[in-house]
C-alpha atoms as a PDB file:
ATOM      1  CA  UNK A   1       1.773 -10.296  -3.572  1.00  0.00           C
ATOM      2  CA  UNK A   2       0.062 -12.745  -5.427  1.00  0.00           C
ATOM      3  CA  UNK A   3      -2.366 -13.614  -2.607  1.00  0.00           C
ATOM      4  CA  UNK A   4      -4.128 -10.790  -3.595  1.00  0.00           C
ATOM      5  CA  UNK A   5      -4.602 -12.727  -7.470  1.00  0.00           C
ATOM      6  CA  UNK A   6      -5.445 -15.626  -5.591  1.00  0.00           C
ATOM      7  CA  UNK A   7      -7.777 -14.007  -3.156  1.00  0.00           C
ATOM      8  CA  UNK A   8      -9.635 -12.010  -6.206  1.00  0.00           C
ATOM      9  CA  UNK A   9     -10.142 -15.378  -7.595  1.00  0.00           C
ATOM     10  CA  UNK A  10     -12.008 -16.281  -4.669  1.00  0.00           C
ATOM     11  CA  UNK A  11     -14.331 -13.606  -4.212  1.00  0.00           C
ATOM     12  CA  UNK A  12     -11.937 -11.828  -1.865  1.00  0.00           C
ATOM     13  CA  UNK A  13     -10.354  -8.582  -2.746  1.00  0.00           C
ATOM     14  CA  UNK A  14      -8.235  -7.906   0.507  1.00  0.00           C
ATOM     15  CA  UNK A  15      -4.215  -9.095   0.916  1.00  0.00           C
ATOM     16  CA  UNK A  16      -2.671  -8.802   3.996  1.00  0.00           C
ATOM     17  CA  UNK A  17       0.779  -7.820   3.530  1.00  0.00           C
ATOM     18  CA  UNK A  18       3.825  -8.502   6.593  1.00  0.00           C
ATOM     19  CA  UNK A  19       6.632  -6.574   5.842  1.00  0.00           C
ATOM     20  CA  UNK A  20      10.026  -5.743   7.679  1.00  0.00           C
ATOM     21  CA  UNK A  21      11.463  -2.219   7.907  1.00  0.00           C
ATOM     22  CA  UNK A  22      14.240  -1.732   5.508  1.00  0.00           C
ATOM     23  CA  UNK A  23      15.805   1.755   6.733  1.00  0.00           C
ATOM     24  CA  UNK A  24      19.086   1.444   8.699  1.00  0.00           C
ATOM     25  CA  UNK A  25      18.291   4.956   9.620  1.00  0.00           C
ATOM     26  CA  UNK A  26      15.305   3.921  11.790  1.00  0.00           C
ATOM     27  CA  UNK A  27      17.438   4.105  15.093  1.00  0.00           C
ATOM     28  CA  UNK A  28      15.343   1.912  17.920  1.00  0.00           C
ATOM     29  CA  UNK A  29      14.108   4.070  20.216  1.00  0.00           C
ATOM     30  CA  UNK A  30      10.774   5.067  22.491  1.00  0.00           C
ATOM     31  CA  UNK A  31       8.186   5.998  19.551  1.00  0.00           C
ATOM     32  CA  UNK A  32       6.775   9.547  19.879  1.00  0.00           C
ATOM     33  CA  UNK A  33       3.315   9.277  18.359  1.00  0.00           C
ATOM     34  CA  UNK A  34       1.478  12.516  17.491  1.00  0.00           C
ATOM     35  CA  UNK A  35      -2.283  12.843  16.101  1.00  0.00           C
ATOM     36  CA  UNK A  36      -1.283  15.244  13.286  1.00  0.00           C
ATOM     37  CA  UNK A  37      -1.472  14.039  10.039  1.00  0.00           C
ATOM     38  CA  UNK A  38       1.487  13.422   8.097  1.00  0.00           C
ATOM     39  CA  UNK A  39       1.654  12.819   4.271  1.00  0.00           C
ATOM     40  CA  UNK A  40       3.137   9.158   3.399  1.00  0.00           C
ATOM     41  CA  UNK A  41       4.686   7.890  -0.425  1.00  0.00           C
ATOM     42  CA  UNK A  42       3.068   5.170  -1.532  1.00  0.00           C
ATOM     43  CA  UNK A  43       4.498   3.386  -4.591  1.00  0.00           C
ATOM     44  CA  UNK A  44       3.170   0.315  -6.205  1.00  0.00           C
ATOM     45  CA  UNK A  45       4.817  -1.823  -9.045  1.00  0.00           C
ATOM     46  CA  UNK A  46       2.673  -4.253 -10.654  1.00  0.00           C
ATOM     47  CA  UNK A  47       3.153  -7.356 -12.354  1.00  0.00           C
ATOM     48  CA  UNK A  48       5.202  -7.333 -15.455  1.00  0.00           C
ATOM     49  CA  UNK A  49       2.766  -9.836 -17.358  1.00  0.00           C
ATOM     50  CA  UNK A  50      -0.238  -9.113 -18.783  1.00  0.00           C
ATOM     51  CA  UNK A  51      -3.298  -8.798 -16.998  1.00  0.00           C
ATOM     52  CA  UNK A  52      -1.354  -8.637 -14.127  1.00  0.00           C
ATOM     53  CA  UNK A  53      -3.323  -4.918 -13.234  1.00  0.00           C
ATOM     54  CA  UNK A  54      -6.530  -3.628 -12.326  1.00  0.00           C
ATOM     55  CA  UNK A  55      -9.302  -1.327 -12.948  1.00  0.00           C
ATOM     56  CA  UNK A  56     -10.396  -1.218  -9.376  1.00  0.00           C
ATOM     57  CA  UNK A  57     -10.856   1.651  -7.205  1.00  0.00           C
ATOM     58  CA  UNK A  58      -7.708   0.696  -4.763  1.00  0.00           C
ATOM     59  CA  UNK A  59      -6.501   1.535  -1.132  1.00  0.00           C
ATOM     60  CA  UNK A  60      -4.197   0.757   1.381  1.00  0.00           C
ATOM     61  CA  UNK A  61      -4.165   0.492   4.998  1.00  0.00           C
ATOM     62  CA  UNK A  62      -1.254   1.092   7.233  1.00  0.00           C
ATOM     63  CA  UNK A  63      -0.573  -1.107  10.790  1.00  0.00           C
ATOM     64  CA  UNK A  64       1.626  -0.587  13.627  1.00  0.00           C
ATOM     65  CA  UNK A  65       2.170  -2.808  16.058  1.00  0.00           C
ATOM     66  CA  UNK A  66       2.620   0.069  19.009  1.00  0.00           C
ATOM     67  CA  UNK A  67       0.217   2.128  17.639  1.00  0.00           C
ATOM     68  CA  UNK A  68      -2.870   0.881  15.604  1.00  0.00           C
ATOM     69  CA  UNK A  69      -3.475   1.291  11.672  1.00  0.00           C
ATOM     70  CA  UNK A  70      -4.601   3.961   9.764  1.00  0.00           C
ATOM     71  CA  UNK A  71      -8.099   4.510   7.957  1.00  0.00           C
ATOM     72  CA  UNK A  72      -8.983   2.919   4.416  1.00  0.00           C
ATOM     73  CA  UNK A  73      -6.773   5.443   2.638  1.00  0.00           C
ATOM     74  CA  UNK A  74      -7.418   5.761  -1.226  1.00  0.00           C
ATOM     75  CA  UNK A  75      -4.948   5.187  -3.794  1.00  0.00           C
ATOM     76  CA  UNK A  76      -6.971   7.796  -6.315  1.00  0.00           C
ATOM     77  CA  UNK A  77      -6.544   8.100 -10.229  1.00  0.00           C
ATOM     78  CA  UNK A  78      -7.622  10.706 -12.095  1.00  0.00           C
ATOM     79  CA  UNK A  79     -10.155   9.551 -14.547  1.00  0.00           C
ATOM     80  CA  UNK A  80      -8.978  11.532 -17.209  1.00  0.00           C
ATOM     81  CA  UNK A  81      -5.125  11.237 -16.177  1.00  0.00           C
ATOM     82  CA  UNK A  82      -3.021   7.770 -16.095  1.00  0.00           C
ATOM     83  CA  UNK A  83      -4.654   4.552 -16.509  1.00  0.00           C
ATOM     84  CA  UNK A  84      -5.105   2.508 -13.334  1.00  0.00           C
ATOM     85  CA  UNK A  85      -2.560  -0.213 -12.002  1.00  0.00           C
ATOM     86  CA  UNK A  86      -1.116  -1.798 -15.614  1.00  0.00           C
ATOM     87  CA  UNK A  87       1.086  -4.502 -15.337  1.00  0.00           C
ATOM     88  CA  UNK A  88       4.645  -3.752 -14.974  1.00  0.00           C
ATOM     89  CA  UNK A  89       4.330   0.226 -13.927  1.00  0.00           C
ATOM     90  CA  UNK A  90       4.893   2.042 -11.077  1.00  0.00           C
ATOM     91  CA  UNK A  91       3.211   4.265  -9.762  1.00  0.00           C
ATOM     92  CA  UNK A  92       3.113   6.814  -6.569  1.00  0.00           C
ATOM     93  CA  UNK A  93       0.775   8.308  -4.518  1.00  0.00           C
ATOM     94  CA  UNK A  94       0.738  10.921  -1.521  1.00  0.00           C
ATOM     95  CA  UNK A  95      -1.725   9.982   0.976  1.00  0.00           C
ATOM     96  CA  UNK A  96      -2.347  11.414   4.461  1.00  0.00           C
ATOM     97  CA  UNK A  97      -2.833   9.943   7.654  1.00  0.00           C
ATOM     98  CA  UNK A  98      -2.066  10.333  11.638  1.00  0.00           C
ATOM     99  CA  UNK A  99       1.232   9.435  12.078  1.00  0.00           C
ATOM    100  CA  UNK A 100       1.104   5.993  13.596  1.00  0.00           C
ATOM    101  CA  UNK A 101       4.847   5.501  13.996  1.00  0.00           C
ATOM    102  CA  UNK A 102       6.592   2.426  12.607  1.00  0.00           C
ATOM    103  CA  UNK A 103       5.200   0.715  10.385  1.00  0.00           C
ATOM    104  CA  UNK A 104       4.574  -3.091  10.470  1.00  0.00           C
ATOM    105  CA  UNK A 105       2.563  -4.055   8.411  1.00  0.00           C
ATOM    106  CA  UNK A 106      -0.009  -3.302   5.467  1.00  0.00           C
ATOM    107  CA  UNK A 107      -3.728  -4.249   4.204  1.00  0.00           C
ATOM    108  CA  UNK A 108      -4.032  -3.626   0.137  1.00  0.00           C
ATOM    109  CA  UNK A 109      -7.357  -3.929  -1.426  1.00  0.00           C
ATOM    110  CA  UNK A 110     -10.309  -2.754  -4.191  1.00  0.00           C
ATOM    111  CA  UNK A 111     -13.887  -2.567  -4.554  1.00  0.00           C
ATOM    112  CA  UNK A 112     -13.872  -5.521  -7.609  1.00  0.00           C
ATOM    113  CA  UNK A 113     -15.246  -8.672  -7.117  1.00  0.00           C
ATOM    114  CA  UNK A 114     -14.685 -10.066 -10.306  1.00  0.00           C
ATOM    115  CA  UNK A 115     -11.358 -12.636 -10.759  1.00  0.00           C
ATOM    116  CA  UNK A 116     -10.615 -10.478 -14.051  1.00  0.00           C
ATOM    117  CA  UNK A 117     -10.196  -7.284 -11.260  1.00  0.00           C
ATOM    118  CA  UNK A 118      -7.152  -9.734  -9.520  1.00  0.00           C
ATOM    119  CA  UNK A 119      -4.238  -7.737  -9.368  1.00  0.00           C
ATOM    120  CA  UNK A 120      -0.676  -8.816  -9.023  1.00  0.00           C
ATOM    121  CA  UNK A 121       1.612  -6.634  -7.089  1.00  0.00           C
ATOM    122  CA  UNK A 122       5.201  -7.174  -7.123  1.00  0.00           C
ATOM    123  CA  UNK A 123       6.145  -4.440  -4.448  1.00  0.00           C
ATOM    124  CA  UNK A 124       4.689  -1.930  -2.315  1.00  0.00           C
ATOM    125  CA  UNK A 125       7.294   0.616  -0.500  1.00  0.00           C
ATOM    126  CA  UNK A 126       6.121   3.751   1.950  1.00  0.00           C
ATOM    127  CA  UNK A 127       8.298   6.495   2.449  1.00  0.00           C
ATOM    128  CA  UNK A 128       7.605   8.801   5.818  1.00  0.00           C
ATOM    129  CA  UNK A 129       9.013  11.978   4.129  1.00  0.00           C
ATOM    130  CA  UNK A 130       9.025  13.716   7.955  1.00  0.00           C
ATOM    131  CA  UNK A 131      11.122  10.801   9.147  1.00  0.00           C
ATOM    132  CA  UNK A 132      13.068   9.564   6.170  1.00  0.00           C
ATOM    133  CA  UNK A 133      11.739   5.453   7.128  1.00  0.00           C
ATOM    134  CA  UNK A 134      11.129   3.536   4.146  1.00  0.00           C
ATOM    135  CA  UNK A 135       9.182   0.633   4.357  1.00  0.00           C
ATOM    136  CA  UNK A 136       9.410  -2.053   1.619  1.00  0.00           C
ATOM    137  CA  UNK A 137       6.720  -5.002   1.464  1.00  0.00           C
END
């Protein structure tokens, strides 16, 4: 996702992502949509080269073409804990959210404005542990 380096370098700290489901298991079928949250696994894997991460506060948005997107949700480190998004690690966070249904496609961004907060993400997949869809952009 390098248009989110590129975008960083231009003042802009949002990527839009397109992605295609990647789950044979996702049978097509009507979508049931409920307004219950549902937890969602969101793993990053940044850049292998350096200065290919980010300091940033970071979240992630999630689309559907049926049935809207979700809220800003934030991909939260613990101060104290890990360090933020260094290059070449991944990393995975449980976020909740109404369950939209499938998902199409994804917004990734952070509060920096600087170009040295760009952030190169090599892949972004979203497991629905209630539905077993995965989700690779």
């Amino acid at each position: 996702i390098d248009a989110a380096q590129k975008g960083a370098k231009q003042g802009i700290s949002l990527a839009v992502v397109d992605g295609q489901t990647v789950n044979e298991n996702v049978k097509e079928k009507e979508e049931t949509v409920s307004n219950a949250d549902i937890k969602y696994v969101v793993t990053i894997e940044t850049g292998p080269d350096d200065d290919m991460g980010t300091d940033a506060d970071a979240y992630i948005v999630l689309k559907s073409g049926t049935s809207g997107a979700s809220e800003e949700l934030s991909l939260y480190h613990d101060p104290e804990g890990e360090e933020e998004f260094v290059e070449g690690m991944k990393q995975e966070f449980t976020v909740e959210a109404p369950d939209i249904g499938e998902i199409t496609s994804i917004v990734v961004g952070h509060n920096g404005v600087l170009s040295s907060e760009a952030w190169y993400i090599k892949c972004i997949t979203v497991l629905v542990p209630t539905t077993g869809a995965r989700y690779t952009f």
